[in-house]
C-alpha atoms as a PDB file:
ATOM      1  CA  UNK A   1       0.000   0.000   0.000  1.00  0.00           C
ATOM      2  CA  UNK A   2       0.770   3.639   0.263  1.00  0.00           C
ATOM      3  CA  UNK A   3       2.763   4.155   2.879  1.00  0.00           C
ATOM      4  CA  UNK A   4       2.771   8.600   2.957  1.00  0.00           C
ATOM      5  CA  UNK A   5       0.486   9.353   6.039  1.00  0.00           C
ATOM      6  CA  UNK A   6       0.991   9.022   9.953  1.00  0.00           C
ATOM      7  CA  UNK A   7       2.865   6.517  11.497  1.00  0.00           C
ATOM      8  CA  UNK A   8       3.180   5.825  15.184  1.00  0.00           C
ATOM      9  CA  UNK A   9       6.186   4.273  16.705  1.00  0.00           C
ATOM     10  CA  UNK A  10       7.897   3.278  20.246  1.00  0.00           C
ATOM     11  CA  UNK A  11       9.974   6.301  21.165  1.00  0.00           C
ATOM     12  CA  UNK A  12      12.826   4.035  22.480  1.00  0.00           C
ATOM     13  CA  UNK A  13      12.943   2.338  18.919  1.00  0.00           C
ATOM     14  CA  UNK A  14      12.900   5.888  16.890  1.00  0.00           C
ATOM     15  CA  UNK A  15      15.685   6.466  19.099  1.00  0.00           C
ATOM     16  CA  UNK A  16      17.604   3.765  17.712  1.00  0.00           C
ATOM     17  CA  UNK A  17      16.908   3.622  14.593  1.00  0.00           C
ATOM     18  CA  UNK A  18      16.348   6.938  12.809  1.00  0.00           C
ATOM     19  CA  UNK A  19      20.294   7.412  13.372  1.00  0.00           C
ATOM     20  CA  UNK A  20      20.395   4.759  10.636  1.00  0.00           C
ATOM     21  CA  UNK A  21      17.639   6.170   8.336  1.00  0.00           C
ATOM     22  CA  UNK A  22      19.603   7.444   5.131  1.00  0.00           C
ATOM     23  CA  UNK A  23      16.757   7.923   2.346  1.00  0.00           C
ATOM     24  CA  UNK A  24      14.644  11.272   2.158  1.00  0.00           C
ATOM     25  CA  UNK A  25      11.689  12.529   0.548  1.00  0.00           C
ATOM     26  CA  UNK A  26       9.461   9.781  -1.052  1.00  0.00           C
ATOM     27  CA  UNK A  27      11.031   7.080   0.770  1.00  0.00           C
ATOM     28  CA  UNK A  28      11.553   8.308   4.036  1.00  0.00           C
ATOM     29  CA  UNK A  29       8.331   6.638   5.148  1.00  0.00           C
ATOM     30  CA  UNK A  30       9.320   3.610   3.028  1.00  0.00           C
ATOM     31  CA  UNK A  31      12.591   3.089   5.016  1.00  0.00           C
ATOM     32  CA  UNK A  32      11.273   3.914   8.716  1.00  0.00           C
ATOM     33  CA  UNK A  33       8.792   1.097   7.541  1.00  0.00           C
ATOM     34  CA  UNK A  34      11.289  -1.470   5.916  1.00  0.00           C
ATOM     35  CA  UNK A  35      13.608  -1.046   9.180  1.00  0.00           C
ATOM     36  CA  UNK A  36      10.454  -2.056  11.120  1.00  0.00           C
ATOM     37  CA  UNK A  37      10.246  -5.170   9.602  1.00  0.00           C
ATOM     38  CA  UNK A  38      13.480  -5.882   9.373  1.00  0.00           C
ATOM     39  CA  UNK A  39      13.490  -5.936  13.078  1.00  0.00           C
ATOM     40  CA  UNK A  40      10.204  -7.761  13.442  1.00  0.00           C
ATOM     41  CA  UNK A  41       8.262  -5.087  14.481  1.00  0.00           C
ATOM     42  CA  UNK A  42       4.420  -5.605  13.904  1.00  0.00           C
ATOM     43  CA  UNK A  43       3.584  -3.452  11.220  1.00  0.00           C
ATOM     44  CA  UNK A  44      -0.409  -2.658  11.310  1.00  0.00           C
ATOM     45  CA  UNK A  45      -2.590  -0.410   8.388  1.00  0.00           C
ATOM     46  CA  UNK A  46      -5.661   1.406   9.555  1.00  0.00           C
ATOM     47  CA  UNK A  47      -7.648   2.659   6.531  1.00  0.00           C
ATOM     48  CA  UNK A  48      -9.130   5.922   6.810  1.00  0.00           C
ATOM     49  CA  UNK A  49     -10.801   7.453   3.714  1.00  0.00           C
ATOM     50  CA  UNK A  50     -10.187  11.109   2.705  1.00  0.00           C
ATOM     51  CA  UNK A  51     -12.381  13.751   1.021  1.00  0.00           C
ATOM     52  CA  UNK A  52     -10.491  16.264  -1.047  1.00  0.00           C
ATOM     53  CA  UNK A  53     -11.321  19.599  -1.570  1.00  0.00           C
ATOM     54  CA  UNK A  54     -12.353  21.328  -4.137  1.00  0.00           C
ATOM     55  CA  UNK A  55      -9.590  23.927  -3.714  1.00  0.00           C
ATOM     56  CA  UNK A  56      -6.923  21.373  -3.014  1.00  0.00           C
ATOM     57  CA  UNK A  57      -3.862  20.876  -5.782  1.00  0.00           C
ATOM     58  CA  UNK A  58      -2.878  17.620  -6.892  1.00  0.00           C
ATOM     59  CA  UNK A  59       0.488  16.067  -6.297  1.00  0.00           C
ATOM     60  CA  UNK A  60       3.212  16.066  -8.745  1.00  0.00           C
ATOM     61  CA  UNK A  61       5.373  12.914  -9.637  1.00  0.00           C
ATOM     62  CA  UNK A  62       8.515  13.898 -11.906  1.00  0.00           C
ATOM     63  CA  UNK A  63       9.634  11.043 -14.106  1.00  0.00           C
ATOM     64  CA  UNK A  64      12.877  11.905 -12.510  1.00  0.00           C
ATOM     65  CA  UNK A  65      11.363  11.330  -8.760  1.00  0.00           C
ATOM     66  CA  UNK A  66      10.571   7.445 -10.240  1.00  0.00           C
ATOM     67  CA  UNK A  67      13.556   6.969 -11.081  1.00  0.00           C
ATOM     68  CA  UNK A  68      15.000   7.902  -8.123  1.00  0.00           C
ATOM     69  CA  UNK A  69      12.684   6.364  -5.606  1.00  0.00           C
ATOM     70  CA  UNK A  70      13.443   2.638  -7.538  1.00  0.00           C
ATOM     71  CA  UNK A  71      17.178   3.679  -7.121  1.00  0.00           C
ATOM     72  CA  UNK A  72      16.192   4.103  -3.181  1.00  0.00           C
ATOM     73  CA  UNK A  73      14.533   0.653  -3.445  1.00  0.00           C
ATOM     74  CA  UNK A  74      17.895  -0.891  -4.470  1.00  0.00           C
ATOM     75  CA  UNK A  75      19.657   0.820  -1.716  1.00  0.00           C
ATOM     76  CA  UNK A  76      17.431   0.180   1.096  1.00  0.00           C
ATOM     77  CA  UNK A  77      17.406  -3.936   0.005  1.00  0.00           C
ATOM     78  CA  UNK A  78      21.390  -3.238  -0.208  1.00  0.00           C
ATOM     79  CA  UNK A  79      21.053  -1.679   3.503  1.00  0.00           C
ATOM     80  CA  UNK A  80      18.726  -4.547   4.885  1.00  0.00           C
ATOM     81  CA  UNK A  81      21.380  -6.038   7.589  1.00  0.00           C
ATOM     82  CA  UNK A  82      22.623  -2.090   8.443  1.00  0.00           C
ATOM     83  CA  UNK A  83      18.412  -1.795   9.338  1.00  0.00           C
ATOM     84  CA  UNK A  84      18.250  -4.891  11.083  1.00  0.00           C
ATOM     85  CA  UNK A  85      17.377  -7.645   9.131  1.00  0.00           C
ATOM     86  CA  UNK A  86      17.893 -10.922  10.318  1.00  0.00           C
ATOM     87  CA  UNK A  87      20.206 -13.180   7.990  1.00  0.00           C
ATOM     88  CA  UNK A  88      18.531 -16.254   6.618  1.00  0.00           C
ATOM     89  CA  UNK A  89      20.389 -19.207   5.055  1.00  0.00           C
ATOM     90  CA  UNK A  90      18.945 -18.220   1.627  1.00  0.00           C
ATOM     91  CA  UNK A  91      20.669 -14.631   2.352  1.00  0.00           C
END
């Protein structure tokens, strides 16, 4: 899913981990998220629908921001074990 909105997480942890955090912008969220689960954390969605106003601009993707946000993809599976991930025998 998306993953832009709110997210809630143990002080103590943020503590720890946002030393760590290296992406920005678009995948800020994405990384906080992905470090999360690399440590095991339980990671729960709670819908919530939005109404947008009539007044209210749209966002605006760059093809250059894709690009860039799959290059962050790469990097953050590069950073997994630096995040926390747990070494499997597979990896």
């Amino acid at each position: 899913g998306d993953t832009q909105g709110t997210v809630f997480v143990p002080t103590a942890w943020a503590r720890e981990v946002l030393p760590r955090l290296r992406e920005g912008g678009y995948l800020f969220s994405t990384e906080l998220l992905y470090a999360g689960h690399c440590q095991g954390l339980a990671i729960t969605e709670v819908p919530i629908t939005l109404r947008q106003h009539a007044d209210a601009g749209g966002t605006r993707i760059r093809v250059a921001d894709i690009g860039e946000m799959a290059a962050g993809l790469v990097r953050l599976r590069r950073r997994a074990v630096v995040l926390g991930a747990r070494r499997t025998v597979a990896g």
